[in-house]
C-alpha atoms as a PDB file:
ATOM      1  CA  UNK A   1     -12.383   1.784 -31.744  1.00  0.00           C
ATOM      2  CA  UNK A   2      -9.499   3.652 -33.617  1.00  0.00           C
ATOM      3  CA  UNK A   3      -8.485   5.110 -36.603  1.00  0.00           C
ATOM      4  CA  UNK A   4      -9.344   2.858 -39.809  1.00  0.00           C
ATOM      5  CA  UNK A   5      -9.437   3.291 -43.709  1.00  0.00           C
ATOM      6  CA  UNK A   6     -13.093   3.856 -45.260  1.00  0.00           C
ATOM      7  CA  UNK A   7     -13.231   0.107 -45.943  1.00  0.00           C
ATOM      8  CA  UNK A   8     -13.619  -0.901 -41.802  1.00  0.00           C
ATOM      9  CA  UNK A   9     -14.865   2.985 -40.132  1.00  0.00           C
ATOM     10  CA  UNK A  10     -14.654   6.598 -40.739  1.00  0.00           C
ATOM     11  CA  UNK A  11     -14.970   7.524 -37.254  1.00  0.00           C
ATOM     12  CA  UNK A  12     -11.846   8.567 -35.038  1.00  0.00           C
ATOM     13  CA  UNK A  13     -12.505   8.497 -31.542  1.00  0.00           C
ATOM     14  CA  UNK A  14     -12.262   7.469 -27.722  1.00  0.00           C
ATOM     15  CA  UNK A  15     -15.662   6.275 -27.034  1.00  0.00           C
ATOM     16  CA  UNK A  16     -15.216   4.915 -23.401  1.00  0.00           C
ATOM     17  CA  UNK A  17     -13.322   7.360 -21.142  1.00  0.00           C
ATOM     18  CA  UNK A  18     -11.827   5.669 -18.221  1.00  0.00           C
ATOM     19  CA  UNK A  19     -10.781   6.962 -14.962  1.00  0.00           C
ATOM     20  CA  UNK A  20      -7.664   5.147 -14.682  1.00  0.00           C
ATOM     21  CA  UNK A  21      -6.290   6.227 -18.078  1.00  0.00           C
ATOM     22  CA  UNK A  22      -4.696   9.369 -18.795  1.00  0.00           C
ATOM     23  CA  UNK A  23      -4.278   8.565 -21.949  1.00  0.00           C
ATOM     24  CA  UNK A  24      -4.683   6.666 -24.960  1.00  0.00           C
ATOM     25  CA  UNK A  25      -2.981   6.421 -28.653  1.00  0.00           C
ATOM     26  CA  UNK A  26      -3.795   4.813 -31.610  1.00  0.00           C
ATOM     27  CA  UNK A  27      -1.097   2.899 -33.766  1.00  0.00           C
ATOM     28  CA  UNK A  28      -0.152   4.263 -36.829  1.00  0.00           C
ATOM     29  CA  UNK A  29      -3.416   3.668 -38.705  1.00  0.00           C
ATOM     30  CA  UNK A  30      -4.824   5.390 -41.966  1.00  0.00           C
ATOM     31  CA  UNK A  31      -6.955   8.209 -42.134  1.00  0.00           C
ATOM     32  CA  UNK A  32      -8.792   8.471 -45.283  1.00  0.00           C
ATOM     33  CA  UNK A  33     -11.275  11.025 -47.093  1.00  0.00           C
ATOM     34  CA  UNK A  34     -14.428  11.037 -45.395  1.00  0.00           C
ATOM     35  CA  UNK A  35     -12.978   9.964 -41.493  1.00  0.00           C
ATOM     36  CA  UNK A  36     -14.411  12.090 -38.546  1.00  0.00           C
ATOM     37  CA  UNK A  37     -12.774  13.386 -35.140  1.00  0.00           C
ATOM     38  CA  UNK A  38     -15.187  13.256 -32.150  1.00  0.00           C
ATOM     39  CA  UNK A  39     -14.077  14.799 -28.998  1.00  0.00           C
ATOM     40  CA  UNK A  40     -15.767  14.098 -25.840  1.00  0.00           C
ATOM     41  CA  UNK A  41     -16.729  16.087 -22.901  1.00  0.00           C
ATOM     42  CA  UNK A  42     -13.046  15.578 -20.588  1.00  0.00           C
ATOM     43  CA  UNK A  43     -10.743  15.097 -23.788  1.00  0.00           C
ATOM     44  CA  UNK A  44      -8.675  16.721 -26.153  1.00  0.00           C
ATOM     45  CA  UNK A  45      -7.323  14.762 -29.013  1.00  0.00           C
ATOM     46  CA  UNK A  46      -3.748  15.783 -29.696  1.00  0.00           C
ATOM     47  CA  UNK A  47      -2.083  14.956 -33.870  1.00  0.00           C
ATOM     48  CA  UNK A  48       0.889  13.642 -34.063  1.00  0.00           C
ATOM     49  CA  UNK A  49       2.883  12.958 -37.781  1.00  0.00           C
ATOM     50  CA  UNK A  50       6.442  11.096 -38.037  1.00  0.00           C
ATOM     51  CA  UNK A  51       6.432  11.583 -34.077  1.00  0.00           C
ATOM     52  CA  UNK A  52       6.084  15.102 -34.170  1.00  0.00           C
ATOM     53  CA  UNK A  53       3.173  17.389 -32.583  1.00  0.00           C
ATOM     54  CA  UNK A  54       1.163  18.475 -35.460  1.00  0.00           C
ATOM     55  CA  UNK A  55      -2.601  20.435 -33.504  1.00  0.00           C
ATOM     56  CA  UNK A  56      -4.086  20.166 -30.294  1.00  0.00           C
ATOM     57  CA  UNK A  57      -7.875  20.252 -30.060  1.00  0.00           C
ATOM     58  CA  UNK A  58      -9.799  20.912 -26.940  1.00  0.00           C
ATOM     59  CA  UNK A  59     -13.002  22.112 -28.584  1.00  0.00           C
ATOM     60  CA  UNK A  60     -15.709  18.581 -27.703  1.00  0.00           C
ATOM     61  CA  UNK A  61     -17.919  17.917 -31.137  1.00  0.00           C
ATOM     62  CA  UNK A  62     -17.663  15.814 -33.991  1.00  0.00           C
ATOM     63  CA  UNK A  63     -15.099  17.209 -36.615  1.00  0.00           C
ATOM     64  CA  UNK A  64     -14.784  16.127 -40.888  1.00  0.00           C
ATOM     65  CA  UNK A  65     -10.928  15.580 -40.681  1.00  0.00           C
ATOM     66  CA  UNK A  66     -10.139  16.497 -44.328  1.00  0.00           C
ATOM     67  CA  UNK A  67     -11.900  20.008 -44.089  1.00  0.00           C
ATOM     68  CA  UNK A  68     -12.061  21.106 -40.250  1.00  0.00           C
ATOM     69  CA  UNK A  69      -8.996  19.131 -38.865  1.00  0.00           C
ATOM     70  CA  UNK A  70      -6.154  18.577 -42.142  1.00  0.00           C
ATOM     71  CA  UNK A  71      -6.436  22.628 -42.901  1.00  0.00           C
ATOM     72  CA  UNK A  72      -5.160  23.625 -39.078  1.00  0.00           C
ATOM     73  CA  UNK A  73      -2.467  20.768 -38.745  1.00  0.00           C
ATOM     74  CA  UNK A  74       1.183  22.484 -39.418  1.00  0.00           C
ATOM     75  CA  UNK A  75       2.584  19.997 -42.015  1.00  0.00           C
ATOM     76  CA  UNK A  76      -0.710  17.566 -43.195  1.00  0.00           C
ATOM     77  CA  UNK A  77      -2.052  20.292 -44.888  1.00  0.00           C
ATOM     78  CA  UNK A  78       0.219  20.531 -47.231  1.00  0.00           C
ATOM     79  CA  UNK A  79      -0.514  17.307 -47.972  1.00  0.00           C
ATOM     80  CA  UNK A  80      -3.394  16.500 -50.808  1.00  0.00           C
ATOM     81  CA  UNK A  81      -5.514  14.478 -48.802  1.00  0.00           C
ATOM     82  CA  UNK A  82      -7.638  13.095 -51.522  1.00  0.00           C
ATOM     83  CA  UNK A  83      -5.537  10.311 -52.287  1.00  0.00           C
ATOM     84  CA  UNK A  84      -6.892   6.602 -51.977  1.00  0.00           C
ATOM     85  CA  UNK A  85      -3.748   5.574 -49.461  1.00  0.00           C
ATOM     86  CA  UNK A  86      -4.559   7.861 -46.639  1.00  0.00           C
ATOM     87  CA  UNK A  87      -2.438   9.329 -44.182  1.00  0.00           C
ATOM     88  CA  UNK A  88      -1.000   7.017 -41.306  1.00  0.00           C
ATOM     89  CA  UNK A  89      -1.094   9.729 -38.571  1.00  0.00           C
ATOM     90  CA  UNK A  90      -1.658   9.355 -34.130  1.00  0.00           C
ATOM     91  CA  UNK A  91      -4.344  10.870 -32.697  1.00  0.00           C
ATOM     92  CA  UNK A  92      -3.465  11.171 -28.754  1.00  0.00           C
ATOM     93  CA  UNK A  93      -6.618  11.470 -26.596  1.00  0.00           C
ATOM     94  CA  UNK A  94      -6.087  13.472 -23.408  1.00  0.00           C
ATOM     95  CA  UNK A  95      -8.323  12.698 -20.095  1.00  0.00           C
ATOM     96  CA  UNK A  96      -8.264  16.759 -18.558  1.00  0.00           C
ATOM     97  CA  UNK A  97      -9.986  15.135 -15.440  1.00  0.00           C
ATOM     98  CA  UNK A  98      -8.173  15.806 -12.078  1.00  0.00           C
ATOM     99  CA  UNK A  99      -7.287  12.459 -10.580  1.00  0.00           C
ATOM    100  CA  UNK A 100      -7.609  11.572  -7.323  1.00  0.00           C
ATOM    101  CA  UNK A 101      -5.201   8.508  -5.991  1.00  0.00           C
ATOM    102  CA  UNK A 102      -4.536   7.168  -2.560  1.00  0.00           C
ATOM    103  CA  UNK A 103      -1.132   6.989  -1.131  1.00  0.00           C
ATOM    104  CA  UNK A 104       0.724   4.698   1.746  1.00  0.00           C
ATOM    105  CA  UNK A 105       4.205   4.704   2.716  1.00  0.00           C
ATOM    106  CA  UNK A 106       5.894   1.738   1.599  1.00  0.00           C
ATOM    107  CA  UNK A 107       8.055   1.032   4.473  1.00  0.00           C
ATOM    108  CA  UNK A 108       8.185   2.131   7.563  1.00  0.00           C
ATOM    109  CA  UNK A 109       9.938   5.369   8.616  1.00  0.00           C
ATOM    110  CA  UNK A 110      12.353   5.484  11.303  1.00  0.00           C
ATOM    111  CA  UNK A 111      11.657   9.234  12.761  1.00  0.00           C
ATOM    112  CA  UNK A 112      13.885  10.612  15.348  1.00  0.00           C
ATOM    113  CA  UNK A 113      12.174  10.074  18.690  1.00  0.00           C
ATOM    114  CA  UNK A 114      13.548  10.992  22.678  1.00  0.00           C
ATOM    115  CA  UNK A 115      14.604   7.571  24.348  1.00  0.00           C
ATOM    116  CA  UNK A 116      14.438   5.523  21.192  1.00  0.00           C
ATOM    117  CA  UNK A 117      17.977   5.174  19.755  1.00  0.00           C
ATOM    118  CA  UNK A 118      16.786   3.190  16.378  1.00  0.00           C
ATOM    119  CA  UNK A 119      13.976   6.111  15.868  1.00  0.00           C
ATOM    120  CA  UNK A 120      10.150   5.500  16.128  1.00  0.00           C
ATOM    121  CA  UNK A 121       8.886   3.861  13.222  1.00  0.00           C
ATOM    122  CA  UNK A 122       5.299   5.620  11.602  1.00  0.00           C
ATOM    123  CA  UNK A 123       3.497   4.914   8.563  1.00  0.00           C
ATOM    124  CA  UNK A 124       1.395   7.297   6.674  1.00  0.00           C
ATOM    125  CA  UNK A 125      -1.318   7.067   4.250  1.00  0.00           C
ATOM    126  CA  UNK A 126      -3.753   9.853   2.435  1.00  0.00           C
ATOM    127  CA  UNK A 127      -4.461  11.284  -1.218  1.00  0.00           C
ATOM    128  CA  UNK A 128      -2.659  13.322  -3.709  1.00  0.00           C
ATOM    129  CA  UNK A 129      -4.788  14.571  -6.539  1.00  0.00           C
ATOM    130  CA  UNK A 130      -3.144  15.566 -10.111  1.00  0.00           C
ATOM    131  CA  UNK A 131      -3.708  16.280 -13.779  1.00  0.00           C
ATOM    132  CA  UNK A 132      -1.843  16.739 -17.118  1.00  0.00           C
ATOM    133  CA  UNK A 133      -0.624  20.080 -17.461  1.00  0.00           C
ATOM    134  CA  UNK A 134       2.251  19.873 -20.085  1.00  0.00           C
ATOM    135  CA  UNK A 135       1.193  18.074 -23.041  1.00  0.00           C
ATOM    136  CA  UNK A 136       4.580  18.590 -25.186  1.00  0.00           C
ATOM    137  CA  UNK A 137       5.970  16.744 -22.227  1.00  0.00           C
ATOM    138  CA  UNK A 138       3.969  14.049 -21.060  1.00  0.00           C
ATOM    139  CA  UNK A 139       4.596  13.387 -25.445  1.00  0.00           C
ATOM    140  CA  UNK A 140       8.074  13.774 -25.354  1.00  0.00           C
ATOM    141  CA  UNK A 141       8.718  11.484 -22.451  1.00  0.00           C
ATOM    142  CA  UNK A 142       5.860   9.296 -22.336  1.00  0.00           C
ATOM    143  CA  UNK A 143       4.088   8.907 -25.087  1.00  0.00           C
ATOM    144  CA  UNK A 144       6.688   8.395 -27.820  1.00  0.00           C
ATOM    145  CA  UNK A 145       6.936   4.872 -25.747  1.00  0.00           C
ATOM    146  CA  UNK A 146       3.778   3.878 -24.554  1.00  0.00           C
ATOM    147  CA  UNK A 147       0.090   3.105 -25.683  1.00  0.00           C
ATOM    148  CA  UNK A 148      -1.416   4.248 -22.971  1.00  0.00           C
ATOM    149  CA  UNK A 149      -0.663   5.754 -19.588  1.00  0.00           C
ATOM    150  CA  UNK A 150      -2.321   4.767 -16.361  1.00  0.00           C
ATOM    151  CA  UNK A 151      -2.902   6.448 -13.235  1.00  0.00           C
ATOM    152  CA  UNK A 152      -1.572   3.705 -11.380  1.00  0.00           C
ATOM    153  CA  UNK A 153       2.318   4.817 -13.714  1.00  0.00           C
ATOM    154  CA  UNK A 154       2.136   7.702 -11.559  1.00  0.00           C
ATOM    155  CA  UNK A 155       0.862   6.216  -8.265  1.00  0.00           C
ATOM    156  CA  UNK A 156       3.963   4.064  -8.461  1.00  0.00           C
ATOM    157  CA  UNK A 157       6.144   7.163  -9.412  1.00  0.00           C
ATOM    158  CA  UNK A 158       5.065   8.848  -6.144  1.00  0.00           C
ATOM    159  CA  UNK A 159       5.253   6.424  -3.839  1.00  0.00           C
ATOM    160  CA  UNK A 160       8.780   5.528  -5.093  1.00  0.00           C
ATOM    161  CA  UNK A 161       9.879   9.027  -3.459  1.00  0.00           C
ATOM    162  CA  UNK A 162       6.938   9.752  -0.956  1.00  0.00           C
ATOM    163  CA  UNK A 163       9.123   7.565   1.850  1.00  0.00           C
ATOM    164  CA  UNK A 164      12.558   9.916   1.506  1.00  0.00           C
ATOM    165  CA  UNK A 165       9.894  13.594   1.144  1.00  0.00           C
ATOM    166  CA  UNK A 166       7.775  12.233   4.091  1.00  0.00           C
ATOM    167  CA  UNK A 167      10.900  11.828   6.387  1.00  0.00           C
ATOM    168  CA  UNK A 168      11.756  15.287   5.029  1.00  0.00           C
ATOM    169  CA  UNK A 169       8.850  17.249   5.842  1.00  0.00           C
ATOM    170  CA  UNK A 170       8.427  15.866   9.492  1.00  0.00           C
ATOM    171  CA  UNK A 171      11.987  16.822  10.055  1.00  0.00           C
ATOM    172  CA  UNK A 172      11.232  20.084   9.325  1.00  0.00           C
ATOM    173  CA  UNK A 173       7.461  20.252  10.594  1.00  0.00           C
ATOM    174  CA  UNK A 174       6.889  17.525  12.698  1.00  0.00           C
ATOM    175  CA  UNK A 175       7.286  19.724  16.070  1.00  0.00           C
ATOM    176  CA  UNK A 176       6.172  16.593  18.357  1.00  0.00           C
ATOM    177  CA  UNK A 177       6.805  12.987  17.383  1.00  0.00           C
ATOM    178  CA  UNK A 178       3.660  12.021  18.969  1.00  0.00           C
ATOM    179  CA  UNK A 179       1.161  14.648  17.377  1.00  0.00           C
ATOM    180  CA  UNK A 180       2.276  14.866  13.712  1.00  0.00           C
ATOM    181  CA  UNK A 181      -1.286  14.935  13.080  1.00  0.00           C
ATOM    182  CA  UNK A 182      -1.889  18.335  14.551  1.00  0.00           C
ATOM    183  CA  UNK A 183       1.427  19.210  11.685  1.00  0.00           C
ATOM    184  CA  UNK A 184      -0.313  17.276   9.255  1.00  0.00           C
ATOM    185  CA  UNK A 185      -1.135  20.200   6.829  1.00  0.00           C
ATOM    186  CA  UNK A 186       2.433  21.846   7.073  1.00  0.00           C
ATOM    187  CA  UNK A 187       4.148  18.324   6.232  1.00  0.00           C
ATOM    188  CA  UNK A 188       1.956  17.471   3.298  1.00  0.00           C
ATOM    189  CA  UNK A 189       2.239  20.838   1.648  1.00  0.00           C
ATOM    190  CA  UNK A 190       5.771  20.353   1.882  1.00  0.00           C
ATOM    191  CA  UNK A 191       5.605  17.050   0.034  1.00  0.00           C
ATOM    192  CA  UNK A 192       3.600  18.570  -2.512  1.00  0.00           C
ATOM    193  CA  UNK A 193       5.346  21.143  -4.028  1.00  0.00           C
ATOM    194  CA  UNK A 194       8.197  18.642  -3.754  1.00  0.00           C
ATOM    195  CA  UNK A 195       6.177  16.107  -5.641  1.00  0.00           C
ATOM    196  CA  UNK A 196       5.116  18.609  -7.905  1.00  0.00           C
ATOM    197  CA  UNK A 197       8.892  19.231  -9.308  1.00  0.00           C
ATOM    198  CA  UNK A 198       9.402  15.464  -9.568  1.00  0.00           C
ATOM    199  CA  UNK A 199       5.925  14.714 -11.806  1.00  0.00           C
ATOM    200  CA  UNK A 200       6.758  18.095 -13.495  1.00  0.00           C
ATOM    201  CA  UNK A 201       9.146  16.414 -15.406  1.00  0.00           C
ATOM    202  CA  UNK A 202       6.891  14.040 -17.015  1.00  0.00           C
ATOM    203  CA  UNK A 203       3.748  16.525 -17.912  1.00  0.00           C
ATOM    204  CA  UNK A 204       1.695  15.802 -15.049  1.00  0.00           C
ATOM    205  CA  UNK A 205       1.159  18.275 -12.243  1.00  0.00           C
ATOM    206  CA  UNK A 206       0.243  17.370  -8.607  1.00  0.00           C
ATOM    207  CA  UNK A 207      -2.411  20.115  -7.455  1.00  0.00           C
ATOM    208  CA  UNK A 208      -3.078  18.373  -3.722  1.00  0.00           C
ATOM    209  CA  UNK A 209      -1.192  16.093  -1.240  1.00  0.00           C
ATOM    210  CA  UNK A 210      -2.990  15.645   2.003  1.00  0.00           C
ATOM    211  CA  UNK A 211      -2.416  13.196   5.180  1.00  0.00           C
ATOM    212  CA  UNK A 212      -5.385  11.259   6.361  1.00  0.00           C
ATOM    213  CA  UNK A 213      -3.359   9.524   9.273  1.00  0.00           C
ATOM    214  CA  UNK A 214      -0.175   8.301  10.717  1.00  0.00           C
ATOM    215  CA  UNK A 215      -0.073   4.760  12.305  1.00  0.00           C
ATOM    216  CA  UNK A 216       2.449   4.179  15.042  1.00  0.00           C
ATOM    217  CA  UNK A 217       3.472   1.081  16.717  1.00  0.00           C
ATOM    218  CA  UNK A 218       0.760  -1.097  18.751  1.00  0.00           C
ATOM    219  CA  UNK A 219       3.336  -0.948  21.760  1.00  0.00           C
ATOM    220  CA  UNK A 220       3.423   2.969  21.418  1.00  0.00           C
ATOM    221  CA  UNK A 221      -0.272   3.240  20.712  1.00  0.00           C
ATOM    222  CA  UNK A 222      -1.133   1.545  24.048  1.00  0.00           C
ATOM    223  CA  UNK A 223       0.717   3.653  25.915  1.00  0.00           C
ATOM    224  CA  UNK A 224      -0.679   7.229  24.433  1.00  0.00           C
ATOM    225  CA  UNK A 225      -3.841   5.628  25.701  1.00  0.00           C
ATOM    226  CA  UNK A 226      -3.156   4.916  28.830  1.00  0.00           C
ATOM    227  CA  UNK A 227      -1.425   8.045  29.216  1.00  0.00           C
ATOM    228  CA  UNK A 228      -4.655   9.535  28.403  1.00  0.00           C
ATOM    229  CA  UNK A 229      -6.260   7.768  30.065  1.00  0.00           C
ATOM    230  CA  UNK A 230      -4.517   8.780  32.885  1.00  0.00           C
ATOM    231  CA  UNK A 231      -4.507  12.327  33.041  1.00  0.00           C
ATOM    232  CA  UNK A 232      -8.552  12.088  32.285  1.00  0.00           C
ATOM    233  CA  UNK A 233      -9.371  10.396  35.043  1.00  0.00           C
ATOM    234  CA  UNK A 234      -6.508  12.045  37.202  1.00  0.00           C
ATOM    235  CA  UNK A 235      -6.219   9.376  40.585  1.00  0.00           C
ATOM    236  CA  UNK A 236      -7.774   6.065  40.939  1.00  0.00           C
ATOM    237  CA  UNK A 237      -9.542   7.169  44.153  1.00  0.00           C
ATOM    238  CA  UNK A 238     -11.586   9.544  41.795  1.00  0.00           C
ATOM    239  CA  UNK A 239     -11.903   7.152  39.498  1.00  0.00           C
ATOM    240  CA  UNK A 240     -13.237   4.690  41.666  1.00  0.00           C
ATOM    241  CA  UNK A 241     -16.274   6.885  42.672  1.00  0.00           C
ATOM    242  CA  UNK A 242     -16.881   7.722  39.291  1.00  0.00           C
ATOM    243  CA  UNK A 243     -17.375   4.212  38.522  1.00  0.00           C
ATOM    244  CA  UNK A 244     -19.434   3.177  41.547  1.00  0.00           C
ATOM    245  CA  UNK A 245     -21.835   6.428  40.893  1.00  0.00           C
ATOM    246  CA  UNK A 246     -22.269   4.854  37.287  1.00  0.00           C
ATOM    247  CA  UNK A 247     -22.750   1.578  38.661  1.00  0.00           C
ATOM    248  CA  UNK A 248     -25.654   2.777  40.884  1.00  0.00           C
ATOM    249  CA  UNK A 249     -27.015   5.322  38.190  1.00  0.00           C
ATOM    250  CA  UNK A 250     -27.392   2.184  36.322  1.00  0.00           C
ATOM    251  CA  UNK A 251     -29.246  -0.313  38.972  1.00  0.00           C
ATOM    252  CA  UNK A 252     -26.131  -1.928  39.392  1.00  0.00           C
ATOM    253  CA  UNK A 253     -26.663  -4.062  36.430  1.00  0.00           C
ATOM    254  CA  UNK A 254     -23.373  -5.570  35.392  1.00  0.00           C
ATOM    255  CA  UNK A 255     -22.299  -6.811  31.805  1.00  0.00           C
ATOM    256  CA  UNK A 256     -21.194 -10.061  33.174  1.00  0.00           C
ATOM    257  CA  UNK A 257     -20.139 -11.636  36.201  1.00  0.00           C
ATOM    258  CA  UNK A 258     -16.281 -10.581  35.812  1.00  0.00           C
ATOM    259  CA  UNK A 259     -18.088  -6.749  35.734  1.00  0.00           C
ATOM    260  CA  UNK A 260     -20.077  -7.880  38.668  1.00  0.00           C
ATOM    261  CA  UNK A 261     -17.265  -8.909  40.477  1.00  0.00           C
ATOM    262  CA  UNK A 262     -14.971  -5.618  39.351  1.00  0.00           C
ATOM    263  CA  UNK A 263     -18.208  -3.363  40.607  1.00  0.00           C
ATOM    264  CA  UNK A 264     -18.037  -5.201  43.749  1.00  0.00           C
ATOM    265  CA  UNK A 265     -14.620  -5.013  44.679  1.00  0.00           C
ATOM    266  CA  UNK A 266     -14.652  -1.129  44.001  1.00  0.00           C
ATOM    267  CA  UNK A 267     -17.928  -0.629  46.414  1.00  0.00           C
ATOM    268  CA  UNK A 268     -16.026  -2.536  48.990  1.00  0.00           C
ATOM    269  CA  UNK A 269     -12.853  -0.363  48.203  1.00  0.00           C
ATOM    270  CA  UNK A 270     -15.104   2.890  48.592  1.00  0.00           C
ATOM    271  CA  UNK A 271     -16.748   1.784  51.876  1.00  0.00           C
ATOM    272  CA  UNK A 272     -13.604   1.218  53.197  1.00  0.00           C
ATOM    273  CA  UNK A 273     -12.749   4.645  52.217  1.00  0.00           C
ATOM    274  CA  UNK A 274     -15.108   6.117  53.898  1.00  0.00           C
ATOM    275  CA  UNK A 275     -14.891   3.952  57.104  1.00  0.00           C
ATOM    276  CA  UNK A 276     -11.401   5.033  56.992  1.00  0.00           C
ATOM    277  CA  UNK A 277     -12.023   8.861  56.610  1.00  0.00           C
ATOM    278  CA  UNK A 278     -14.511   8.636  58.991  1.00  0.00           C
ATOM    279  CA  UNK A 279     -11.774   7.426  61.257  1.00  0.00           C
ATOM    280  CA  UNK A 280      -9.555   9.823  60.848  1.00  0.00           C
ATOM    281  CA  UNK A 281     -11.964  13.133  61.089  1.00  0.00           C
ATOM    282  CA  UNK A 282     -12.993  11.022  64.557  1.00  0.00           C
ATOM    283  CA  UNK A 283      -9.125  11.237  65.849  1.00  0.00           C
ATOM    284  CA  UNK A 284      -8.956  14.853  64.136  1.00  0.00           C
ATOM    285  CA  UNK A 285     -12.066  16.082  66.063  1.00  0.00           C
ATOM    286  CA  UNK A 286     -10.404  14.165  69.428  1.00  0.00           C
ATOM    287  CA  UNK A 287      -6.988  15.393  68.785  1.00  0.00           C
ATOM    288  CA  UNK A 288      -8.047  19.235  69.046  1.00  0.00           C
ATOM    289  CA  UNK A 289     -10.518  19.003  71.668  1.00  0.00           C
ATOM    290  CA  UNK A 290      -9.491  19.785  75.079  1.00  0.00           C
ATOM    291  CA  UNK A 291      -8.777  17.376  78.407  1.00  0.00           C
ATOM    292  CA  UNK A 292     -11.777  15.902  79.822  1.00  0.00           C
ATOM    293  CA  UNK A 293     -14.414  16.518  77.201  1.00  0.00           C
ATOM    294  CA  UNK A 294     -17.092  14.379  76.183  1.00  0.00           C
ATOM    295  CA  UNK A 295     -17.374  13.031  72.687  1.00  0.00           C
ATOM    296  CA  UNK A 296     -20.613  11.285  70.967  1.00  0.00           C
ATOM    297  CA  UNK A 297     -20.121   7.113  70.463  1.00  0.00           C
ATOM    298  CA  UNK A 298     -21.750   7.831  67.408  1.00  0.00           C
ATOM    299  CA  UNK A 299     -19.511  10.322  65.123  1.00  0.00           C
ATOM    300  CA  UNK A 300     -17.050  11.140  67.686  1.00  0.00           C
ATOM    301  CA  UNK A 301     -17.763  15.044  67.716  1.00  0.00           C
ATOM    302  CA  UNK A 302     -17.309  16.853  70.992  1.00  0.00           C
ATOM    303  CA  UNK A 303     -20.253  16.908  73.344  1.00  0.00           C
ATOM    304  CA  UNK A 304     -19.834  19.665  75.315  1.00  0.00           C
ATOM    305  CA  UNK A 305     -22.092  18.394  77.874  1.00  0.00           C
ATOM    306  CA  UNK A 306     -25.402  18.949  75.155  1.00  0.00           C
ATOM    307  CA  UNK A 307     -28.188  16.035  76.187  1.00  0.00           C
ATOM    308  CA  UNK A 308     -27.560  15.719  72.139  1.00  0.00           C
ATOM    309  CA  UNK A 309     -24.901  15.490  69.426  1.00  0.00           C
ATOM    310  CA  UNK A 310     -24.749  18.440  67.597  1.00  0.00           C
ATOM    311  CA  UNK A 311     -23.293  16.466  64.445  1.00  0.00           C
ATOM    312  CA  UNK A 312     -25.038  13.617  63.993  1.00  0.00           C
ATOM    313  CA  UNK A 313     -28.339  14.050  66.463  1.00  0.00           C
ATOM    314  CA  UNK A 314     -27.453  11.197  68.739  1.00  0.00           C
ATOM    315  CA  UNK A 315     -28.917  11.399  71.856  1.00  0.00           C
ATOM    316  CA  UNK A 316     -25.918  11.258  74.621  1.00  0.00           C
ATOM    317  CA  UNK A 317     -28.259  10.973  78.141  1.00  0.00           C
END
């Protein structure tokens, strides 16, 4: 695979795009009379001559160098190019996929919080997607030093700065500590036209940055919980019946014997309850009736001499 005299191959070409390379050079190897360009579907095959950008070719097919390629190339065709020695030219082949890497903080951030002095400390993590967009760039800075480029060269590039442009964009978007999510799209747009500039300046363009999730502390996870928890269920009286109805809806099955013992302890608490409210409507029904009346044994509602309680259907003589 590569660019060889007519002694080894004839063929110039990158037969196995990957999707971690962006892209790939040959050394300075000899093209000869007879050698073929073959483009692939995602590639274009930039020529390059004493360092210098000589054609780009976008079109996919399989190309005779000497009389399709040489005659479009700005200084090689000048060039007779029947000679036995060749030409010792780079051919540049350009993967024009969109890439799609994940991203992480690398440390934790320190945000601003109410009540926490040293900040409250988040990590983030989601995608960014990009592509090459300015080939006389990504040559200029890149290329003229390196074989190859991978994706993971501009994964590390990003999350070099994606710490400082994180805090950045919360600052200025993150309206509540504790629901960046709900600012989620806000903040990453703002870290993408940021992180657009930065890759800008090596050829490569960032077309998406999105936010899958923030992570916060365990301590301050447990407490959105039961802070949720809290206003869901509202009191523990309420929350009490709730789970006794449940019990009962469900035979009174428990999971284990701690359950058991949990479900037990909350029927006792609710009968108690009740005894207890039946208590007090007994002294409220006392309290308001007047001197010398009659009330049942049974409920404690006023008789008013009736042969029967007209609450509860006790019999009173």
């Amino acid at each position: 695979m590569g660019l060889f005299s007519n002694q080894l191959s004839n063929v110039v070409e990158w037969n196995e795009t990957r999707d971690d390379v962006i892209f790939w050079k040959w050394a300075n190897d000899e093209i000869k009379k007879g050698s073929r360009l073959i483009i692939r579907p995602g590639q274009d095959a930039i020529f390059m001559y004493n360092g210098k950008t000589e054609g780009i070719f976008k079109d996919e097919g399989n190309f005779d160098i000497e009389s399709q390629i040489i005659p479009f190339l700005s200084t090689l065709k000048g060039i007779k190019f029947g000679f036995n020695s060749g030409v010792r030219a780079e051919v540049l082949f350009i993967n024009t996929k969109e890439f799609t890497i994940k991203w992480g903080t690398k440390n934790a951030i320190n945000i601003p919080a109410p009540g926490l002095p040293g900040g409250m400390p988040i990590r983030a993590f989601g995608i960014f997607t990009c592509k090459v967009s300015d080939y006389d760039v990504l040559i200029d800075k890149i290329a003229g030093i390196k074989q190859q480029f991978l994706v993971d060269d501009v994964k590390e590039r990003v999350i070099a700065v994606v710490d400082q442009l994180l805090m950045k964009w919360i600052s200025k978007e993150g309206k509540d500590i504790f629901n960046l999510q709900a600012n989620a799209f806000d903040i990453a747009k703002g870290m993408r036209e940021d992180l657009d500039m930065e890759l800008l300046k090596i050829g490569i363009s960032i077309t998406s940055v999105s936010i899958q999730s923030f992570s916060y502390p365990e301590e301050v996870r447990a407490m959105q919980e039961k802070a949720a928890a809290q206003s869901m269920v509202g009191d523990m009286d309420k929350y009490q019946k709730m789970a006794v109805a449940d019990s009962l809806a469900k035979g009174g099955k428990g999971g284990s014997s701690a359950s058991d013992m949990v479900g037990l302890q909350m029927g006792m608490a609710m009968g108690q309850q009740m005894v207890n409210e039946m208590k007090q409507s007994m002294g409220n029904n006392q309290a308001q009736a007047p001197a010398g009346a009659k009330f049942c044994p049974n409920c404690g509602t006023p008789t008013n001499g009736a042969n029967f309680c007209s609450n509860c259907g006790t019999k009173l003589a």
